[in-house]
N, C-alpha and C. Protein backbone atom coordinates (compact mmCIF):
# COMPACT_ATOMS: atom_id res chain seq x y z
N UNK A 1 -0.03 -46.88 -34.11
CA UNK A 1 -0.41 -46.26 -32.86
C UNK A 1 0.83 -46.15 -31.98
N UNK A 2 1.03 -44.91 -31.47
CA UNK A 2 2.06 -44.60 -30.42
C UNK A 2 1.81 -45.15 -29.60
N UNK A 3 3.27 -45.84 -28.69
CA UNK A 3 2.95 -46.81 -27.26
C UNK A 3 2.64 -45.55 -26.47
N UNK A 4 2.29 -46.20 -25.75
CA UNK A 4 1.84 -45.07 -24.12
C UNK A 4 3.36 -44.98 -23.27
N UNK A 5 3.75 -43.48 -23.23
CA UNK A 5 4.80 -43.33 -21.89
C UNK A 5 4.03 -43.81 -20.80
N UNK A 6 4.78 -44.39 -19.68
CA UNK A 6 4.36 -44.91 -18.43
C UNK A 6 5.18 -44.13 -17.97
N UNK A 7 5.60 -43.07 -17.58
CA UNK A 7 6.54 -42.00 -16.62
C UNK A 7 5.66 -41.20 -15.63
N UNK A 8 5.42 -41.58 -14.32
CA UNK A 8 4.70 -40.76 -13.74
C UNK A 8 5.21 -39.15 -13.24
N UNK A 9 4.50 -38.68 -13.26
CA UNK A 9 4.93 -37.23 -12.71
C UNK A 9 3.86 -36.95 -11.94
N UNK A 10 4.28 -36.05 -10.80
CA UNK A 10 3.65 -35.27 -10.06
C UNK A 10 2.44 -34.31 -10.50
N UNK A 11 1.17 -34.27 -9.77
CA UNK A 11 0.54 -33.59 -10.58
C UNK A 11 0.82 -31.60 -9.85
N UNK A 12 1.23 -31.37 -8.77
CA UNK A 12 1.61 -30.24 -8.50
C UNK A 12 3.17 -29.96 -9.71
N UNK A 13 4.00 -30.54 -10.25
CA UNK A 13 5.01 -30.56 -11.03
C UNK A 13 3.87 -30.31 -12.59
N UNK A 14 2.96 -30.57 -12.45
CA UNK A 14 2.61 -30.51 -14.28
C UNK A 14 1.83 -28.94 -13.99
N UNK A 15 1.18 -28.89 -12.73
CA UNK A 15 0.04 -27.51 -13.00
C UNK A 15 1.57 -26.63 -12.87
N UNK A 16 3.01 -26.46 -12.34
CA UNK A 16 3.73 -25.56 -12.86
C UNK A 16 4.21 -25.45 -13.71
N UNK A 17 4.57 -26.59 -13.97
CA UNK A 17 5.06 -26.57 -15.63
C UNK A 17 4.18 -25.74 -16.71
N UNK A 18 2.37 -26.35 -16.40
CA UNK A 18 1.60 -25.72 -17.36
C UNK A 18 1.03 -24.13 -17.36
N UNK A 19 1.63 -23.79 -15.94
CA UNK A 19 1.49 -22.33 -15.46
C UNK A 19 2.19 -21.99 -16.19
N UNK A 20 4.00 -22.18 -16.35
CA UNK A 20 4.98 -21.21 -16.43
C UNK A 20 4.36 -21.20 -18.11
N UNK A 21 4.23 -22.14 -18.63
CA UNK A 21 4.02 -22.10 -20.19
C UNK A 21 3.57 -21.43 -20.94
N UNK A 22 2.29 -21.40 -19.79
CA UNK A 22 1.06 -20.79 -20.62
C UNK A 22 1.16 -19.07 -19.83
N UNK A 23 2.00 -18.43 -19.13
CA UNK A 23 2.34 -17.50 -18.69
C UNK A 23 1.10 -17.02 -17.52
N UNK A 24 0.58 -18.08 -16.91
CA UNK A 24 -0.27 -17.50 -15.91
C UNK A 24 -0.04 -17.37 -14.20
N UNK A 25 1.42 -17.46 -14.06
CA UNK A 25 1.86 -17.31 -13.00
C UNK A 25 1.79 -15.64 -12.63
N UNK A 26 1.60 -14.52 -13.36
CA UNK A 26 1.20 -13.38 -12.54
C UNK A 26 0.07 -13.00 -12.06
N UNK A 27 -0.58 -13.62 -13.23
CA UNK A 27 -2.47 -13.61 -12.71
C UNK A 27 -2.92 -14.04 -11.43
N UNK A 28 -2.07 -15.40 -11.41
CA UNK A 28 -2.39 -16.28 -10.12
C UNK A 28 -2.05 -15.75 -9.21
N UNK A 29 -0.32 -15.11 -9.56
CA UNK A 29 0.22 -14.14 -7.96
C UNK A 29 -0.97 -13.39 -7.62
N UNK A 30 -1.48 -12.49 -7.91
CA UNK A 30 -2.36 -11.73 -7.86
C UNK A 30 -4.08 -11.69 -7.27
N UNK A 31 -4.25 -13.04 -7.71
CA UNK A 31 -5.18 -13.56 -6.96
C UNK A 31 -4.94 -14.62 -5.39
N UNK A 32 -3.56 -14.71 -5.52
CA UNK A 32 -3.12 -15.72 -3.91
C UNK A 32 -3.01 -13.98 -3.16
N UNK A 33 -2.41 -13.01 -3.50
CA UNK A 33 -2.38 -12.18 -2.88
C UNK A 33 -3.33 -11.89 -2.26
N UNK A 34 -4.56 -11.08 -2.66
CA UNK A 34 -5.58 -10.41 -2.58
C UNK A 34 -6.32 -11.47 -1.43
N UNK A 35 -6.29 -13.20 -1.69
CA UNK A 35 -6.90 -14.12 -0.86
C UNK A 35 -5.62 -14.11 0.74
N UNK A 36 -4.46 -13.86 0.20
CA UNK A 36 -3.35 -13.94 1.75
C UNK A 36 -4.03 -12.76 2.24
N UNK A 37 -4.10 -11.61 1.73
CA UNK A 37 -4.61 -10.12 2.64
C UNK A 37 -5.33 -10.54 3.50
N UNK A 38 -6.83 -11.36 2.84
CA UNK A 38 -8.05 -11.73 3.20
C UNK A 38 -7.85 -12.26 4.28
N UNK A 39 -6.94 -13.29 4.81
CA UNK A 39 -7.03 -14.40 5.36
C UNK A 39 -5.69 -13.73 6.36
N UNK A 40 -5.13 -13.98 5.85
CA UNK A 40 -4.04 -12.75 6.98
C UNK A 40 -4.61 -11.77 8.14
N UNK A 41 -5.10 -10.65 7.46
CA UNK A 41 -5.10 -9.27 8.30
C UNK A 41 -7.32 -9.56 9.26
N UNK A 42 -7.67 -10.36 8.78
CA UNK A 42 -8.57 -10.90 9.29
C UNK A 42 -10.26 -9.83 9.51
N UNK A 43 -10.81 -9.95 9.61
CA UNK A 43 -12.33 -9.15 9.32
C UNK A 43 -12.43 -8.00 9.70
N UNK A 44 -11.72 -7.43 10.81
CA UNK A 44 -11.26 -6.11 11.44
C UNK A 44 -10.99 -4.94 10.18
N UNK A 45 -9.98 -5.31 10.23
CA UNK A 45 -8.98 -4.69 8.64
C UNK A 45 -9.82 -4.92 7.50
N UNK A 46 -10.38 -6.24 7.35
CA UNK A 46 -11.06 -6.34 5.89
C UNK A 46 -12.00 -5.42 5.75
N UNK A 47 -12.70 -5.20 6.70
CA UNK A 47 -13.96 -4.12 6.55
C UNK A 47 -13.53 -2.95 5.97
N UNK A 48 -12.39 -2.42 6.32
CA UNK A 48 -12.05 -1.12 5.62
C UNK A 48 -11.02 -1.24 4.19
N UNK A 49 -10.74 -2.71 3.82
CA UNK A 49 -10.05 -2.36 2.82
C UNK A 49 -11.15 -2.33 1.78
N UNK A 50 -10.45 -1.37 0.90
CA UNK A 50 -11.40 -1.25 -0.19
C UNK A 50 -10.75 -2.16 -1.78
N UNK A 51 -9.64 -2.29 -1.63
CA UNK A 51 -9.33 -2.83 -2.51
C UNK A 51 -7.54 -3.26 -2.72
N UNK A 52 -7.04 -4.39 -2.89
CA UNK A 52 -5.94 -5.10 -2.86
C UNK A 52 -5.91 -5.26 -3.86
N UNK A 53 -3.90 -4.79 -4.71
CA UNK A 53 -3.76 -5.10 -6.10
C UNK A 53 -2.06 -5.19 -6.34
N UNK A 54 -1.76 -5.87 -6.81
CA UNK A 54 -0.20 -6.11 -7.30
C UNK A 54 0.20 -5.45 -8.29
N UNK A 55 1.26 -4.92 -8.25
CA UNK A 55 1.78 -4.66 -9.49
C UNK A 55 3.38 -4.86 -9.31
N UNK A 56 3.71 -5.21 -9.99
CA UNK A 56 5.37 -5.76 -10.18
C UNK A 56 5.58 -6.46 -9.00
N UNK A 57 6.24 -5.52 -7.85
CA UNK A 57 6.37 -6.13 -6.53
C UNK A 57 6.27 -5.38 -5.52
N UNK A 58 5.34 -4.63 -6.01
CA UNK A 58 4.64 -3.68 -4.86
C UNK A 58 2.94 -4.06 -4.57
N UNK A 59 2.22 -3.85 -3.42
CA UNK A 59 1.35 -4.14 -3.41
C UNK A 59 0.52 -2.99 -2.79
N UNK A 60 -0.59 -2.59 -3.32
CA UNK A 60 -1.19 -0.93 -3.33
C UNK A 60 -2.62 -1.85 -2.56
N UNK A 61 -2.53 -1.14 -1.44
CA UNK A 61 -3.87 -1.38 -0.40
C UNK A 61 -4.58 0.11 -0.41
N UNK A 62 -5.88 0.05 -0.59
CA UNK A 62 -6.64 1.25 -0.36
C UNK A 62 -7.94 0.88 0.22
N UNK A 63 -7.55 1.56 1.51
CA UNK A 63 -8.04 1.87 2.60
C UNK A 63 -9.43 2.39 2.84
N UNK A 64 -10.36 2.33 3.71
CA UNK A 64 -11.04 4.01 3.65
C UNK A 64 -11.39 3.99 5.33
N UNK A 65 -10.29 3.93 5.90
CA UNK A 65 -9.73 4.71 7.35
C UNK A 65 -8.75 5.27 7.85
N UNK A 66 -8.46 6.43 7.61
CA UNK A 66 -7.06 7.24 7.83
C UNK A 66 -6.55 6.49 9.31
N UNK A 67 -7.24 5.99 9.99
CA UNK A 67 -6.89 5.81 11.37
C UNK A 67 -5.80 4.35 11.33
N UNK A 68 -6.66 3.38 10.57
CA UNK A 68 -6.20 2.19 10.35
C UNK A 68 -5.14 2.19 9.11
N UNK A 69 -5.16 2.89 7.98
CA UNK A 69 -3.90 3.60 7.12
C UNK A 69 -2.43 3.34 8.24
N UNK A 70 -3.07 4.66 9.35
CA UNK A 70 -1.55 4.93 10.06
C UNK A 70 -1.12 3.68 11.09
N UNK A 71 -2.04 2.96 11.29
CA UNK A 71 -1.64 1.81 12.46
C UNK A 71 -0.96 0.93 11.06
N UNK A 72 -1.18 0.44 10.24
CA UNK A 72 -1.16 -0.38 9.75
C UNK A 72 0.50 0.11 9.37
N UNK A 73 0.82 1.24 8.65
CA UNK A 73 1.65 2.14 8.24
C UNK A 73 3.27 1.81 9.32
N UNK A 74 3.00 1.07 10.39
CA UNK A 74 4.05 1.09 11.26
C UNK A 74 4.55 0.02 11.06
N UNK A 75 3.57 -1.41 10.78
CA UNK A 75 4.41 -2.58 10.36
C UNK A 75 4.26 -3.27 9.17
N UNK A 76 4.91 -2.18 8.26
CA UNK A 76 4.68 -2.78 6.90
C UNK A 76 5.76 -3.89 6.67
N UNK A 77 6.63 -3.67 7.20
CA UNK A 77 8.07 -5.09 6.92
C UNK A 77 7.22 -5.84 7.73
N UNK A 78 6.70 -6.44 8.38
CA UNK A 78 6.36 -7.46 9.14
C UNK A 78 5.25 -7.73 8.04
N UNK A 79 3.85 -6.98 7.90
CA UNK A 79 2.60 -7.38 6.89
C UNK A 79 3.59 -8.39 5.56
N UNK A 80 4.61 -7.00 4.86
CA UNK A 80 4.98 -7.83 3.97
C UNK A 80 5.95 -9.37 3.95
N UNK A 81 6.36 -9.28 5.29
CA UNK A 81 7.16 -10.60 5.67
C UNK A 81 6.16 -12.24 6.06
N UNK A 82 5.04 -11.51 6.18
CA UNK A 82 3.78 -12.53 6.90
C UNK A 82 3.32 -12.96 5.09
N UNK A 83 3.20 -11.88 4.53
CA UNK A 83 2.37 -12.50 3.31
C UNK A 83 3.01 -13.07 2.30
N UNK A 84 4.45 -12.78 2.19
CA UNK A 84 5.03 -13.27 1.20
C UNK A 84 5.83 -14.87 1.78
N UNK A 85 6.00 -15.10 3.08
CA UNK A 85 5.29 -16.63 3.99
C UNK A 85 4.31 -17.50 3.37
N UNK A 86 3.29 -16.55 3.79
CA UNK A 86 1.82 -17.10 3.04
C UNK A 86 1.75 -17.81 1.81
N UNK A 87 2.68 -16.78 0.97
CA UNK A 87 2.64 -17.06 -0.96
C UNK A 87 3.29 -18.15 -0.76
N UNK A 88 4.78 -18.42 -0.18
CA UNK A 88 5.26 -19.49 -0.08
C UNK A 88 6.64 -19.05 -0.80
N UNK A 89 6.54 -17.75 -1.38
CA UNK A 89 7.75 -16.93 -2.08
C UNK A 89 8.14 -15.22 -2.04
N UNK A 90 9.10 -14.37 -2.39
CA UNK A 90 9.44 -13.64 -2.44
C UNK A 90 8.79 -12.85 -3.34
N UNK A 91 7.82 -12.32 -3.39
CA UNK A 91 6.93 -11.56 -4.11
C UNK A 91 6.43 -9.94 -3.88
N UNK A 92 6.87 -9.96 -2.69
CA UNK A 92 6.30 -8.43 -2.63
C UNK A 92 7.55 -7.79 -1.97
N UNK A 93 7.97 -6.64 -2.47
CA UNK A 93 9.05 -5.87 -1.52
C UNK A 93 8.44 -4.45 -0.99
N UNK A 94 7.16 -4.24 -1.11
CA UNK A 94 6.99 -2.52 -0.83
C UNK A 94 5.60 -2.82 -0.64
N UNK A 95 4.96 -1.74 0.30
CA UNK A 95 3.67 -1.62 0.56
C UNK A 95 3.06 -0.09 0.31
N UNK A 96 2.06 0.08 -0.39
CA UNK A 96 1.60 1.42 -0.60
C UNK A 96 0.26 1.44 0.06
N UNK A 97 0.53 2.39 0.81
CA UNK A 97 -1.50 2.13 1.63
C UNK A 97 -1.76 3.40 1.57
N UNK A 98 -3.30 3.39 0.71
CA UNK A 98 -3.76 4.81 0.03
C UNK A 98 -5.33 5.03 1.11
């Protein structure tokens, strides 16, 4: 019988380790995103988004208010500077709002 390692580790240090491994760190981006939008831009905005989605490092918002499109449209460096805060990393560089 193998002795037992006694080496403690962190358990936030093992769920990345077992993220990067198992390659589910884009999935997850993807779902912290969609929950930062949520929680970010707040019930106002949520009502009209229709749908939040990542791809590489752009993030495609579609809308269904031309009105709120163009308000929103003015501070996209700031939205994307607030959410990629949020993530806790450098994840998004571009905003597409359809």
């Amino acid at each position: 019988m193998s002795k037992r390692q006694n080496n403690p580790f962190k358990m936030d240090d093992l769920m990345k380790s077992f993220m990067k491994e198992n390659k589910l760190e884009k999935g997850l981006d993807k779902v912290n995103v969609e929950a930062a939008w949520r929680d970010l831009m707040g019930t106002g905005v949520n009502n009209y988004t229709n749908s939040v989605k990542l791809h590489k490092d752009t993030l495609y918002v579609e809308l269904s208010s031309s009105v709120l499109r163009e308000e929103l449209s003015y501070g996209k460096d700031k939205i994307i500077g607030m959410l990629n805060e949020a993530l806790g990393k450098n994840l998004i560089t571009k905003i597409i709002l359809k």
